[in-house]
N, C-alpha and C. Protein backbone atom coordinates (compact mmCIF):
# COMPACT_ATOMS: atom_id res chain seq x y z
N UNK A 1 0.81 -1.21 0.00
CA UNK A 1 0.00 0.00 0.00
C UNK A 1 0.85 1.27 0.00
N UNK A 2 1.89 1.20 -0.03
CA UNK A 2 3.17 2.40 -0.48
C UNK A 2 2.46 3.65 -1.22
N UNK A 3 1.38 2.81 -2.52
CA UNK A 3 0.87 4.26 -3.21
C UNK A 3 0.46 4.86 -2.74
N UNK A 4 -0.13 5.38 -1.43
CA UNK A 4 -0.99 5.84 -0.77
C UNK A 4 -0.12 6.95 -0.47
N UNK A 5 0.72 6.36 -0.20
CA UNK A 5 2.29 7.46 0.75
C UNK A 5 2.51 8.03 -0.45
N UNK A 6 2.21 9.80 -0.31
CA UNK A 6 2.34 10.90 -1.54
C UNK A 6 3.93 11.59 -1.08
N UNK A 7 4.52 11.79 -2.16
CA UNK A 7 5.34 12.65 -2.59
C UNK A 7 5.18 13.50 -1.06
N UNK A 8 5.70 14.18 -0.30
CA UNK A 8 5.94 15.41 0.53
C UNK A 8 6.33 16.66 -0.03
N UNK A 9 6.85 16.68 -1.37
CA UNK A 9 7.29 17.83 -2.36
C UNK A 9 7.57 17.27 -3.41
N UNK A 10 6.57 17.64 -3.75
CA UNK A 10 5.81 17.21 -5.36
C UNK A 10 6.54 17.73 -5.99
N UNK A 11 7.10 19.20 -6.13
CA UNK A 11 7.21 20.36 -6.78
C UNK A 11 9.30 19.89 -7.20
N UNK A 12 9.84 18.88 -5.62
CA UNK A 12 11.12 18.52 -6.09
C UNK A 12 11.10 17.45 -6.12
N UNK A 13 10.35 16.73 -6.69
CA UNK A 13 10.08 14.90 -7.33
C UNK A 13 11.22 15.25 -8.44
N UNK A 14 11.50 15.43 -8.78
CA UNK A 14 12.35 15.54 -10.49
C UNK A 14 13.64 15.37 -9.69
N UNK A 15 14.10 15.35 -8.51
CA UNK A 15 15.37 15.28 -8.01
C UNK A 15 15.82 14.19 -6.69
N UNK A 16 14.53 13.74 -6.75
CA UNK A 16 14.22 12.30 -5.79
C UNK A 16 15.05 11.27 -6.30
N UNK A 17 15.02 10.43 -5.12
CA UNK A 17 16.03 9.15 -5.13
C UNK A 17 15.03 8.32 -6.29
N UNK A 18 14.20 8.36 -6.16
CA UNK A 18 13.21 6.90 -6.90
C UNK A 18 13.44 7.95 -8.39
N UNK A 19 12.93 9.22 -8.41
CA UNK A 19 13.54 9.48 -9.82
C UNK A 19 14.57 9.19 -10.54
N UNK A 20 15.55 9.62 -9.66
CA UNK A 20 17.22 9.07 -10.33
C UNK A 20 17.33 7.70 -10.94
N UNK A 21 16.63 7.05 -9.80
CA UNK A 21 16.69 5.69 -10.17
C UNK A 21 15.94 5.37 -11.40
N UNK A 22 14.76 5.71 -11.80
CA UNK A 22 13.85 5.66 -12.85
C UNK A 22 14.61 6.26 -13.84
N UNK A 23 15.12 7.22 -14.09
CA UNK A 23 15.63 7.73 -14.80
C UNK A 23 17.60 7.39 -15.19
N UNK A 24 17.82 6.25 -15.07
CA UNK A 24 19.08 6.00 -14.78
C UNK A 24 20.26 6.55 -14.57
N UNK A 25 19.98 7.47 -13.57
CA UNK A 25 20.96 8.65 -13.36
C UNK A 25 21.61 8.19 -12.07
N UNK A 26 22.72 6.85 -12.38
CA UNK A 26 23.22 6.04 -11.32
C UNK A 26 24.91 6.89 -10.75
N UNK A 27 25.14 7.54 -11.45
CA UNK A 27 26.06 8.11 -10.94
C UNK A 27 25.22 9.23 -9.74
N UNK A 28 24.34 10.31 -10.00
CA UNK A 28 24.10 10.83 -8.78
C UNK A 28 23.26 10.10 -7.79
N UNK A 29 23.12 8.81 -7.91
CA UNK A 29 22.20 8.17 -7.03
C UNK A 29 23.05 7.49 -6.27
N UNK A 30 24.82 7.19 -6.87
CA UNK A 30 25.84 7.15 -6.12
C UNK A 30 26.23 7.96 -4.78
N UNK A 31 26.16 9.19 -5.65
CA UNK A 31 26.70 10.35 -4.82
C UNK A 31 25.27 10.70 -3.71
N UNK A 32 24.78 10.46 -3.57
CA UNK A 32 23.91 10.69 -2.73
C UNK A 32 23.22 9.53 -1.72
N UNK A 33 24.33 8.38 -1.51
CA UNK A 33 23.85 7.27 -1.17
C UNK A 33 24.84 7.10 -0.11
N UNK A 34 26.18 7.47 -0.39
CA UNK A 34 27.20 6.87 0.44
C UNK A 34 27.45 7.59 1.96
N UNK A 35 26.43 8.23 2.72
CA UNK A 35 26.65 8.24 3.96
C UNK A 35 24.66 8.67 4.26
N UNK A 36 24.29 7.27 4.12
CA UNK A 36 22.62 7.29 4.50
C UNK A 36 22.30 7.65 5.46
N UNK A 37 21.50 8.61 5.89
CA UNK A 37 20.87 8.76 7.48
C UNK A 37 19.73 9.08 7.19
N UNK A 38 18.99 8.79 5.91
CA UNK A 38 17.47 8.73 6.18
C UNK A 38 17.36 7.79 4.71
N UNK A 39 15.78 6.96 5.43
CA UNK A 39 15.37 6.19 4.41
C UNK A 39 13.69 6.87 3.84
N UNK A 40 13.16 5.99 2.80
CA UNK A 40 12.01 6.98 1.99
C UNK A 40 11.15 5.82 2.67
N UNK A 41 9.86 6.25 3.33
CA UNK A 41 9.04 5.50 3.72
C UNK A 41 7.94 4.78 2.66
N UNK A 42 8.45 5.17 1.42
CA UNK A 42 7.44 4.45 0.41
C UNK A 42 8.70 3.98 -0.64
N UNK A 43 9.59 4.28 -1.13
CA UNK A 43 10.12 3.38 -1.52
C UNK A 43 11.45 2.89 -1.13
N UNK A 44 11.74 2.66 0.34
CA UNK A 44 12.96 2.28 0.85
C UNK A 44 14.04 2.76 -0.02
N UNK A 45 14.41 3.49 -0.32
CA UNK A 45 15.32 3.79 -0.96
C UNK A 45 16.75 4.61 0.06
N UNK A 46 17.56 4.62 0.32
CA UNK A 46 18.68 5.53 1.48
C UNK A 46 18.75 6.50 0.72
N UNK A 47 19.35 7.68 1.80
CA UNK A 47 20.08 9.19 0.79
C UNK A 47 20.96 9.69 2.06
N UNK A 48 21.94 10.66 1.50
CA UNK A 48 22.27 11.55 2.47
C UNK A 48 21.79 12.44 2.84
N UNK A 49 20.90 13.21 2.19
CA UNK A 49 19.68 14.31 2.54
C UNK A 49 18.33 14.21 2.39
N UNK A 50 17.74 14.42 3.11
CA UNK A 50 15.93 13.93 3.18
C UNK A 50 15.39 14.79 2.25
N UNK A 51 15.91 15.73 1.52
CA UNK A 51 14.65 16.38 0.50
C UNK A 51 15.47 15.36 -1.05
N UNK A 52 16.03 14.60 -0.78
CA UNK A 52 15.97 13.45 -1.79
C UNK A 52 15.09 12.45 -1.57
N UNK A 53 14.39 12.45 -0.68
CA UNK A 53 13.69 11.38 -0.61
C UNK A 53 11.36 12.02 -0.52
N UNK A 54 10.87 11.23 -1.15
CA UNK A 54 9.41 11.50 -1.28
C UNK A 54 9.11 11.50 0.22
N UNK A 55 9.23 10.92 1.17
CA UNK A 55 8.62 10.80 2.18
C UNK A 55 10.06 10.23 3.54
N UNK A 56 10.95 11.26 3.63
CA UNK A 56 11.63 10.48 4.70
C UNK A 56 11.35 10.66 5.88
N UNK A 57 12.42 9.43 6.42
CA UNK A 57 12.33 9.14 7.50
C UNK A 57 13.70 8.59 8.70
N UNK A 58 14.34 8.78 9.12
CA UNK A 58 15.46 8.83 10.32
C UNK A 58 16.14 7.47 10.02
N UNK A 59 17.32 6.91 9.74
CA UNK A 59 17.52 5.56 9.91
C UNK A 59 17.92 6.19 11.10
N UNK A 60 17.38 4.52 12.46
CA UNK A 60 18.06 4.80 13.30
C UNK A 60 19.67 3.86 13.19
N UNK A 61 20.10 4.63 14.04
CA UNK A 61 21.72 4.59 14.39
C UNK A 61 22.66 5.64 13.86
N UNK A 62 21.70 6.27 12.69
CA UNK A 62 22.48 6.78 11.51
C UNK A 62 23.20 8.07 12.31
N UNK A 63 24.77 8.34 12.04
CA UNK A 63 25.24 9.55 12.29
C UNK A 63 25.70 10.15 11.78
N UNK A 64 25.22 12.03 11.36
CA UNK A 64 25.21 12.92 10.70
C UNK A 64 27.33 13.28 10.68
């Protein structure tokens, strides 16, 4: 039921983790992966900054 869980900023979807990924833009999905401290509550995806992600959320343990 993930679809349910909307975008939080619709307006920067074009620069989201699940975009990159859709869009095979694996080099910045690199660069924005390798020190995770939040995950996307609809499509598990990690980032280093939460306005990459549709809906984040805290990994715990994670340190900034």
């Amino acid at each position: 039921m993930a679809d349910k869980i909307k975008c939080e900023t619709p307006l920067k979807h074009k620069d989201h983790m699940c975009k990159l990924k859709k869009d095979g833009r694996t080099e910045e999905l690199e660069k924005f992966q390798e020190n995770p401290i939040v995950f996307c509550n609809k499509c598990k995806m990690q980032a280093n900054d939460p306005c990459r992600l549709c809906n984040p959320r805290t990994i715990k343990g994670a340190h900034n």
